[in-house]
Protein backbone atom coordinates (compact mmCIF):
# COMPACT_ATOMS: atom_id res chain seq x y z
CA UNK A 1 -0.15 7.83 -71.24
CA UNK A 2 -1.09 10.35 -68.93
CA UNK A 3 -0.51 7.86 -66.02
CA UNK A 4 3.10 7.73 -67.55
CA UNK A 5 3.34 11.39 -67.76
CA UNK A 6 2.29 12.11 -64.04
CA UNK A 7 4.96 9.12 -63.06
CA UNK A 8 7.85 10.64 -64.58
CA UNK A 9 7.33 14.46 -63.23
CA UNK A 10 6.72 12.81 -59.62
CA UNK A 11 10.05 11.39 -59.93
CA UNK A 12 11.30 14.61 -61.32
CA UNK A 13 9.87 16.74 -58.84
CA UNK A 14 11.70 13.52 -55.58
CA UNK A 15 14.59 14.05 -57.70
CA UNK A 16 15.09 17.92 -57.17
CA UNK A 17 14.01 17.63 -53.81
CA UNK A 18 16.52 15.07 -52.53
CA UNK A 19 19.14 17.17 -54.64
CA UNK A 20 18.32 20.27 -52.78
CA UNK A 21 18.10 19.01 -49.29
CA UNK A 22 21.52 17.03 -50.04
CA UNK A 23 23.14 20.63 -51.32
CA UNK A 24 21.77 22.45 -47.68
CA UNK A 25 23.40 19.51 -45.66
CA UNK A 26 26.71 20.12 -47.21
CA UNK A 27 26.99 24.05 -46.85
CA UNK A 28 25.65 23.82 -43.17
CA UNK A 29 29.76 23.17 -42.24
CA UNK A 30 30.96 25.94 -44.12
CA UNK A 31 28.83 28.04 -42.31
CA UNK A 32 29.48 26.58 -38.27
CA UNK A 33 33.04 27.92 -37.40
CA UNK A 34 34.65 25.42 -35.18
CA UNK A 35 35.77 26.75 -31.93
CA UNK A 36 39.93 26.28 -31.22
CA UNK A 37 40.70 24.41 -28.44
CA UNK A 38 42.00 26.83 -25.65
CA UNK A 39 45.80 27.61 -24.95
CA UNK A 40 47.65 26.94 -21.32
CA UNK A 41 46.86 30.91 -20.78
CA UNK A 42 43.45 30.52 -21.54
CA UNK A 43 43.14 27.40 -19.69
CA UNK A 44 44.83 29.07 -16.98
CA UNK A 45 43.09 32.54 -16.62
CA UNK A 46 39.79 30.27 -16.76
CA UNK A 47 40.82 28.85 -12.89
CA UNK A 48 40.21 30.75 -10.16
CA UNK A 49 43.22 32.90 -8.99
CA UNK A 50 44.19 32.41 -5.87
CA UNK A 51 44.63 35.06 -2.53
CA UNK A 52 48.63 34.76 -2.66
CA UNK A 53 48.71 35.22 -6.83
CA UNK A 54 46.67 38.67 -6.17
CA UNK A 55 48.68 40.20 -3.35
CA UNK A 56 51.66 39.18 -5.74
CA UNK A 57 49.84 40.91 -8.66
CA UNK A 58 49.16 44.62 -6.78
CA UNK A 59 52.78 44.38 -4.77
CA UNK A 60 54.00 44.64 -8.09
CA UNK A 61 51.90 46.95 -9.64
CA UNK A 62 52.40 49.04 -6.52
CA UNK A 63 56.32 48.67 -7.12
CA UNK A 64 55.33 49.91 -10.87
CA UNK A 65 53.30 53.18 -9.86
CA UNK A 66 56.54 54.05 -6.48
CA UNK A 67 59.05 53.57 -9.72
CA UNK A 68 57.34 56.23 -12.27
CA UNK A 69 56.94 58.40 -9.19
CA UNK A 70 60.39 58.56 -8.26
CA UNK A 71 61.57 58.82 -12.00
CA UNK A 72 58.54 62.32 -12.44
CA UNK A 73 60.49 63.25 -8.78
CA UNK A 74 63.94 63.41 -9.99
CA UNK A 75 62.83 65.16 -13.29
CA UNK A 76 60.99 67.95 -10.72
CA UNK A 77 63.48 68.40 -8.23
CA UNK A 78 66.12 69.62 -10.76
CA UNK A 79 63.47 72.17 -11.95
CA UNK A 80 62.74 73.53 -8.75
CA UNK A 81 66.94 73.79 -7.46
CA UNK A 82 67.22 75.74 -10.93
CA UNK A 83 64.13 78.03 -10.47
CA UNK A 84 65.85 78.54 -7.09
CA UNK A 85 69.22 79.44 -7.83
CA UNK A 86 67.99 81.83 -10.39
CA UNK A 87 65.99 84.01 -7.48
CA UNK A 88 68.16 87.38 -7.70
CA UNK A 89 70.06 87.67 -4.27
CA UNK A 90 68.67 84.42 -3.41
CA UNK A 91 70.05 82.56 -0.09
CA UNK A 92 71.90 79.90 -2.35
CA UNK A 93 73.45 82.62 -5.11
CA UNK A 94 74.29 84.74 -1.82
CA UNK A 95 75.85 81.17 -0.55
CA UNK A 96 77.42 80.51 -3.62
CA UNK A 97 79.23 83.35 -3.99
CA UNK A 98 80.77 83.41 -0.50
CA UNK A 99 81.85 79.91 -1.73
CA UNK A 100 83.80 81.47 -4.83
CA UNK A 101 85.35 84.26 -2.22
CA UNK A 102 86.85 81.81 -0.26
CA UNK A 103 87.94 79.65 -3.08
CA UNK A 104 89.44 83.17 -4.79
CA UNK A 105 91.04 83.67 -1.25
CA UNK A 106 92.66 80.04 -1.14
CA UNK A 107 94.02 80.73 -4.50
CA UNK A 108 95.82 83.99 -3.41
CA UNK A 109 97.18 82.17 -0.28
CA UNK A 110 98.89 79.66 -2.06
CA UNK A 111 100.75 82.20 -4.25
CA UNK A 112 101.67 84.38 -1.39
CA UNK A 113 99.34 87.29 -2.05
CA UNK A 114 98.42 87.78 1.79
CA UNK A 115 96.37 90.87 1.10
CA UNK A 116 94.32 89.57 -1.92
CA UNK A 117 93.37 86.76 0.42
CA UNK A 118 92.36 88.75 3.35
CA UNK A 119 90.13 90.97 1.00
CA UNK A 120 88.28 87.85 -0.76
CA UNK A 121 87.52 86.29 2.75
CA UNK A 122 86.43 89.67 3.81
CA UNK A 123 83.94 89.51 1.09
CA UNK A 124 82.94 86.00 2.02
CA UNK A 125 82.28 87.10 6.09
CA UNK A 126 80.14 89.90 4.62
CA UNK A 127 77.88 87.89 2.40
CA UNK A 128 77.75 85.09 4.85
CA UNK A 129 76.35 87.79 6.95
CA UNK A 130 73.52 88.97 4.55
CA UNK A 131 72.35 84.94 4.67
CA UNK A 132 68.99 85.72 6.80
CA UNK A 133 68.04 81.30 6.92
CA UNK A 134 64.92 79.95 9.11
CA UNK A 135 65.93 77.69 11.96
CA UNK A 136 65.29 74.61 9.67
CA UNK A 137 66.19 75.83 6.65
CA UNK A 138 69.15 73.01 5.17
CA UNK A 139 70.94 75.60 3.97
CA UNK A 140 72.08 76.38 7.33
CA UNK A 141 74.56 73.80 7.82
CA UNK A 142 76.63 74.74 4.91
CA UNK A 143 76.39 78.16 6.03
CA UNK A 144 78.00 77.31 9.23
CA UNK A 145 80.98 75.18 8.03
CA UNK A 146 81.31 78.33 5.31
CA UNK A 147 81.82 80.53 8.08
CA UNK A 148 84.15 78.27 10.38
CA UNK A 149 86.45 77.54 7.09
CA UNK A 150 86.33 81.26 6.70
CA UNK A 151 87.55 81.85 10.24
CA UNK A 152 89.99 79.34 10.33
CA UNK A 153 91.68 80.59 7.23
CA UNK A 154 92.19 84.18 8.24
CA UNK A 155 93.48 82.41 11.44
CA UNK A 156 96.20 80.50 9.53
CA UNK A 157 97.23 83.40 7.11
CA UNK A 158 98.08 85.58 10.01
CA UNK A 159 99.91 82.86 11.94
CA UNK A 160 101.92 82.58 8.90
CA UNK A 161 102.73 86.18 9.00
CA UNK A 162 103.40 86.16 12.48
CA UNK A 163 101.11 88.82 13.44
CA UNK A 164 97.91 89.85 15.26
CA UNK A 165 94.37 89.57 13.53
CA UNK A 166 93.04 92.49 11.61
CA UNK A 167 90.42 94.94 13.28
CA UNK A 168 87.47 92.60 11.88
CA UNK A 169 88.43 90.01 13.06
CA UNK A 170 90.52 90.57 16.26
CA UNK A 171 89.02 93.42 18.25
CA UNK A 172 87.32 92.93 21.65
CA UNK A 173 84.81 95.22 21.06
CA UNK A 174 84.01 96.85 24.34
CA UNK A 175 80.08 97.42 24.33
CA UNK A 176 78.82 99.45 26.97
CA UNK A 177 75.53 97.80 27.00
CA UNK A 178 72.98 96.73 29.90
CA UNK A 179 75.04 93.51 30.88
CA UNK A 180 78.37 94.97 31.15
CA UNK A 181 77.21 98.20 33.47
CA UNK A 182 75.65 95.58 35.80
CA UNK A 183 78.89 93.79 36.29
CA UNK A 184 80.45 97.23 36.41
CA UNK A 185 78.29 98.13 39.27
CA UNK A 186 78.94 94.71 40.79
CA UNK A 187 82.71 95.66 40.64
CA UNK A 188 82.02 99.19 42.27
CA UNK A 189 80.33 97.51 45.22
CA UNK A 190 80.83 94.32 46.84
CA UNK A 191 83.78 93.44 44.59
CA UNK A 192 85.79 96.44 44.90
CA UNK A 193 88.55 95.01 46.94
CA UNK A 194 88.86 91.90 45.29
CA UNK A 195 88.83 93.76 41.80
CA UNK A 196 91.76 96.39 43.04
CA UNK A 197 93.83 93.52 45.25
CA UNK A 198 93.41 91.28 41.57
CA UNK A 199 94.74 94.59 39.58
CA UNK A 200 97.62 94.65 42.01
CA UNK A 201 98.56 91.26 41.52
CA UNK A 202 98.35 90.96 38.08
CA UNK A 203 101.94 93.03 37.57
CA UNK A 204 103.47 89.51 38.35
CA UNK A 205 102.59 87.91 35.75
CA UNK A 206 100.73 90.21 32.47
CA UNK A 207 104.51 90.43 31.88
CA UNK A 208 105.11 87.15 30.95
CA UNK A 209 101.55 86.57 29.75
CA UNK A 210 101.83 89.57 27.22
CA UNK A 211 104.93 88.02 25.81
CA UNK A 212 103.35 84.94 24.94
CA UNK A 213 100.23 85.89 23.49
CA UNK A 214 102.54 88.53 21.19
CA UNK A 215 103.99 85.95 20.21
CA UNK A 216 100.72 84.27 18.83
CA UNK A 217 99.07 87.10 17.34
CA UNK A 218 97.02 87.49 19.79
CA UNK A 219 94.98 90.28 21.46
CA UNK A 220 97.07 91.95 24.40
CA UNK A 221 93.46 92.23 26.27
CA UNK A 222 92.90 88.86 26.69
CA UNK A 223 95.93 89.34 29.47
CA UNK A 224 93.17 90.40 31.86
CA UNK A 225 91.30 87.35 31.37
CA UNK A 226 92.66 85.91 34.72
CA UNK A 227 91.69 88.69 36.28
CA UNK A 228 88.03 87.21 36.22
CA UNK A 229 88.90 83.70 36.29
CA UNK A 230 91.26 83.84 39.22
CA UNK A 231 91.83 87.14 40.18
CA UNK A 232 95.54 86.59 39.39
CA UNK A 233 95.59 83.80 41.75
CA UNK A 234 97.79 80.70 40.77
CA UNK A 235 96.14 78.52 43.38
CA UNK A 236 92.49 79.71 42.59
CA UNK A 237 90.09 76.07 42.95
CA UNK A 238 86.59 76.64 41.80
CA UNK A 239 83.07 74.89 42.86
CA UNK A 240 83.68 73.47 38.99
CA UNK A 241 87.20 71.77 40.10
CA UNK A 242 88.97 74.10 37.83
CA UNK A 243 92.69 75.40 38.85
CA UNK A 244 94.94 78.01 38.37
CA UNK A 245 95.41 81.36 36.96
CA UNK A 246 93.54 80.38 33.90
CA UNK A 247 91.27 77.89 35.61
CA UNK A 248 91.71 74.79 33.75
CA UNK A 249 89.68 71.76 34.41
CA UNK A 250 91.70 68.61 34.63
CA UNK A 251 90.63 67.14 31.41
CA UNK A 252 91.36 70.17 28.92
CA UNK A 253 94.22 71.16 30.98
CA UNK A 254 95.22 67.48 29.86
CA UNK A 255 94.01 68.19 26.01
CA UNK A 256 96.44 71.22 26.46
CA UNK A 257 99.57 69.58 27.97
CA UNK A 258 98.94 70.68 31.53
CA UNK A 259 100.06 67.40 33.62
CA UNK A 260 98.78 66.25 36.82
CA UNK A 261 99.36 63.49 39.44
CA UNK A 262 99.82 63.07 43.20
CA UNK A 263 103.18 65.40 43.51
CA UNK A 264 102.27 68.23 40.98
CA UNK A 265 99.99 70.09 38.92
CA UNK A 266 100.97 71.62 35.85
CA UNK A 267 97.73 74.07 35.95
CA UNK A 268 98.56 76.04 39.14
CA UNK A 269 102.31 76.78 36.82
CA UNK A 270 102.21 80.70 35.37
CA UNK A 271 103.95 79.73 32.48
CA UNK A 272 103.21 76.33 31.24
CA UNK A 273 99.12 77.40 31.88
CA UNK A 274 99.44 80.42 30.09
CA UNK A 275 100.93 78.57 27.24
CA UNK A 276 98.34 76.15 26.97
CA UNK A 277 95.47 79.05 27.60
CA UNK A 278 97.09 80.48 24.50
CA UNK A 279 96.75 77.65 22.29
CA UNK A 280 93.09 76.96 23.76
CA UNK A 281 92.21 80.50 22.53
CA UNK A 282 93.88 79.82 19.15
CA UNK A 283 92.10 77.06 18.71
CA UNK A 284 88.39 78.65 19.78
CA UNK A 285 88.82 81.91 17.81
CA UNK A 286 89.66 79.55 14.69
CA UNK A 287 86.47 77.86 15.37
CA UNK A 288 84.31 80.73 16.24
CA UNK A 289 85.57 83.98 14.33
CA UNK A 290 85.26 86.46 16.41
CA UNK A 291 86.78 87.02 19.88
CA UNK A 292 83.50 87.43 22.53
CA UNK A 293 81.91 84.28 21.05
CA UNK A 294 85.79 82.45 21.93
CA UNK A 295 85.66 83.66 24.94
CA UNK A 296 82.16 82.52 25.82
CA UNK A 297 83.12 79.31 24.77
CA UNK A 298 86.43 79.17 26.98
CA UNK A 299 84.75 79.93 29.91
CA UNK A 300 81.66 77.71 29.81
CA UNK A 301 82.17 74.83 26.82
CA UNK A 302 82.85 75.59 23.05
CA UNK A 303 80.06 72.60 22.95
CA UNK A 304 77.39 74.14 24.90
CA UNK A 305 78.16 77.19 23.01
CA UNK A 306 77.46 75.09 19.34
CA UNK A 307 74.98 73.50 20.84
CA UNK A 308 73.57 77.25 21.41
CA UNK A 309 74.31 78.48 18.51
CA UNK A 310 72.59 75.64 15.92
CA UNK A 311 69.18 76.45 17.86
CA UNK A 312 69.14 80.08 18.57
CA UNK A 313 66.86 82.27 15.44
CA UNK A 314 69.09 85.20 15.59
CA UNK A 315 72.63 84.89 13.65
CA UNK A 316 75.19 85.24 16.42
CA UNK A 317 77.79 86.76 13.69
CA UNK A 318 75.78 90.48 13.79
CA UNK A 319 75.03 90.12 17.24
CA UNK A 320 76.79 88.15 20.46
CA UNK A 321 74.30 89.38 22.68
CA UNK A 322 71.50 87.06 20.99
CA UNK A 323 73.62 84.04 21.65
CA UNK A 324 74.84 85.77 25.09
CA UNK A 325 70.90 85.54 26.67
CA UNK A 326 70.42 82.13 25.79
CA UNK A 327 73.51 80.58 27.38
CA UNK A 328 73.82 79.48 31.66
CA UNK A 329 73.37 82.19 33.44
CA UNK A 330 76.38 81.41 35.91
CA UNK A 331 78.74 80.75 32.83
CA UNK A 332 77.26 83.69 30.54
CA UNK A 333 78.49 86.44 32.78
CA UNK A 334 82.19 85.79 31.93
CA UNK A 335 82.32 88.14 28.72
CA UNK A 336 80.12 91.32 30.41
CA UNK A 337 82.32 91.08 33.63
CA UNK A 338 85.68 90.53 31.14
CA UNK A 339 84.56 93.86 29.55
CA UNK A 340 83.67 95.76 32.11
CA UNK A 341 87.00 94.78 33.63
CA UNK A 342 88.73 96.33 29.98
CA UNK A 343 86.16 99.53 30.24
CA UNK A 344 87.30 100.10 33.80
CA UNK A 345 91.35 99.25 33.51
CA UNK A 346 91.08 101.80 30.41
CA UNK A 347 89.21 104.74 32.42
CA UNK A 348 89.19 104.09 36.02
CA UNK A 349 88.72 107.73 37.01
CA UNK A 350 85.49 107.27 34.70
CA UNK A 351 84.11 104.34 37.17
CA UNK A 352 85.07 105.94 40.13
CA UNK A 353 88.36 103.63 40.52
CA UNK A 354 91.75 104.54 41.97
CA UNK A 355 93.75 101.54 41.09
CA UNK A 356 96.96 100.46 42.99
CA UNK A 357 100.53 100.29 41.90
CA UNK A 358 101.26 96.80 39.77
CA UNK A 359 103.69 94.35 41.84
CA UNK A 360 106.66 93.62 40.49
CA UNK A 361 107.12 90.20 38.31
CA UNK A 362 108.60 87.93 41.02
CA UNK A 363 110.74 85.90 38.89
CA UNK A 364 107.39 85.02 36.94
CA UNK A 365 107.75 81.52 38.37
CA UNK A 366 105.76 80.15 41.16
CA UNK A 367 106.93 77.12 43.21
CA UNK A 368 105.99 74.82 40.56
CA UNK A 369 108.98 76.57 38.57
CA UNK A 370 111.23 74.21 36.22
């Protein structure tokens, strides 16, 4: 019996056991997560990357970081123009409101109102004149074609009226300074003769030249200008191959009209050289705006005398004399020696000068006459 009894709770006991270790065996799956096979990006990313894929990779991250610097340097540079044209009196509110004078001015000259005009670009020549600009500063280029549009306005609206420049605009002024009393003394000593034979000749023609440059609005002093390019010679030839009374070079005596071959030349004629001396003026006090610079520029190259004028620190509006120092020596001493020639023809008793009797006009045709 008890043989029976220890039988049956062995079996038991083999029973529970196998039903136990059979329950572990089947949770053990539950429990192991099964790992996903890998995707093409996976499988991918896994390889090595080659050197082409990573020079591709930081060009374009490269092309990402140059993008969101531009766009942060666009949002900036609006900022800073703002915070600059906000600066009281600032060069670009100065700038911009020599801008609206002229624009006020163009305005007025289409209706007719000549003096509203003049008085707006007044106001834009004085506030272009207050611009004080470093060498480099970019503002300096719209400052200059400001002033040249300026110029060449008040040029026009007195052409249209048919009469001379106003006193800002179209006086000679006639400094007395250190470079016109050394061309004074020049003209009391070894030039004496040659400045009173020139005075006498001159009645031939500052006839006829005063007519014409009446007639253009133009300053009746600039009549003596051949006194120092040709002492009132028609058949004056310089070491520069320029000719005539107003001593024309062959190519802007050609820009001018002034025609040359083997039987005649056009530049040694009173008349037709005067008339093309007159528009060559015009045209240089239009592009310069005031008459010393012009005359600088007729004498020695209205593009030597931009050329000057972009590099020199000093702003040649207040002051010729800055620009006057900085341009060829040889070439420079045309405006001292033109006034000194004014300061002397005005006062001669003052400079120690007893001046012949004009000549007559001859006809005021040489033998290149029509």
């Amino acid at each position: 019996m008890r043989k029976k009894r220890f039988f049956c709770i062995a079996v038991l006991a083999t029973t529970l056991t196998l039903f136990w270790g059979c329950s572990v065996f089947q949770k053990t799956p539950d429990k192991t997560q099964t790992t996903p096979p890998p995707t093409p990006n996976e499988i991918q990313a896994s390889q090595p990357v080659s050197t082409e894929e990573q020079e591709r990779t930081l060009e374009e991250e490269q092309i990402r970081m140059d993008e969101e610097s531009v766009l942060q340097k666009d949002v900036s540079e609006p900022e800073t123009m703002e915070k600059n044209a906000k600066e009281e009196n600032g060069p670009l509110v100065v700038l911009e409101e020599a801008l609206y004078a002229y624009q006020d001015a163009q305005l007025a000259w289409e209706k007719g109102d000549f003096d509203t005009a003049l008085a707006a670009l007044d106001e834009a020549y004085s506030l272009i004149l207050k611009l004080k600009l470093a060498p480099d500063d970019p503002l300096n280029q719209e400052k200059n074609d400001l002033r040249l549009m300026v110029a060449q306005r008040i040029q026009e609206i007195y052409a249209s009226q048919g009469t001379a420049v106003g006193n800002n605009h179209q006086t000679i002024p006639l400094e007395e300074n250190k470079h016109v009393l050394n061309e004074i003394k020049v003209f009391q000593g070894n030039e004496r003769k040659l400045f009173e034979a020139s005075f006498k000749r001159s009645g031939r023609y500052r006839e006829m030249i005063l007519d014409e440059l009446t007639r253009a609005g133009l300053p009746e002093e600039l009549s003596w200008m051949p006194m120092i390019e040709s002492w009132f010679n028609t058949r004056a030839y310089s070491r520069a191959r320029a000719l005539g009374l107003w001593q024309f070079i062959a190519s802007t005596g050609n820009r001018f009209g002034l025609k040359r071959d083997l039987y005649v030349d056009e530049r040694m004629d009173p008349i037709k050289s005067t008339r093309a001396a007159k528009k060559y003026l015009t045209e240089l006090h239009s592009h310069f705006g005031d008459w010393t610079t012009a005359l600088a520029a007729y004498n020695c190259g209205e593009y030597r005398v931009k050329r000057v004028i972009r590099t020199q620190r000093e702003n040649y509006l207040d002051n010729f004399w800055d620009l006057y120092i900085k341009l060829p020596k040889e070439t420079a001493r045309f405006v001292p020696r033109f006034i000194a020639t004014l300061l002397i023809i005005n006062n001669p008793e003052k400079y120690g000068f007893d001046l012949p009797t004009p000549d007559p006009p001859p006809g005021m045709r040489d033998n290149l006459s029509e």
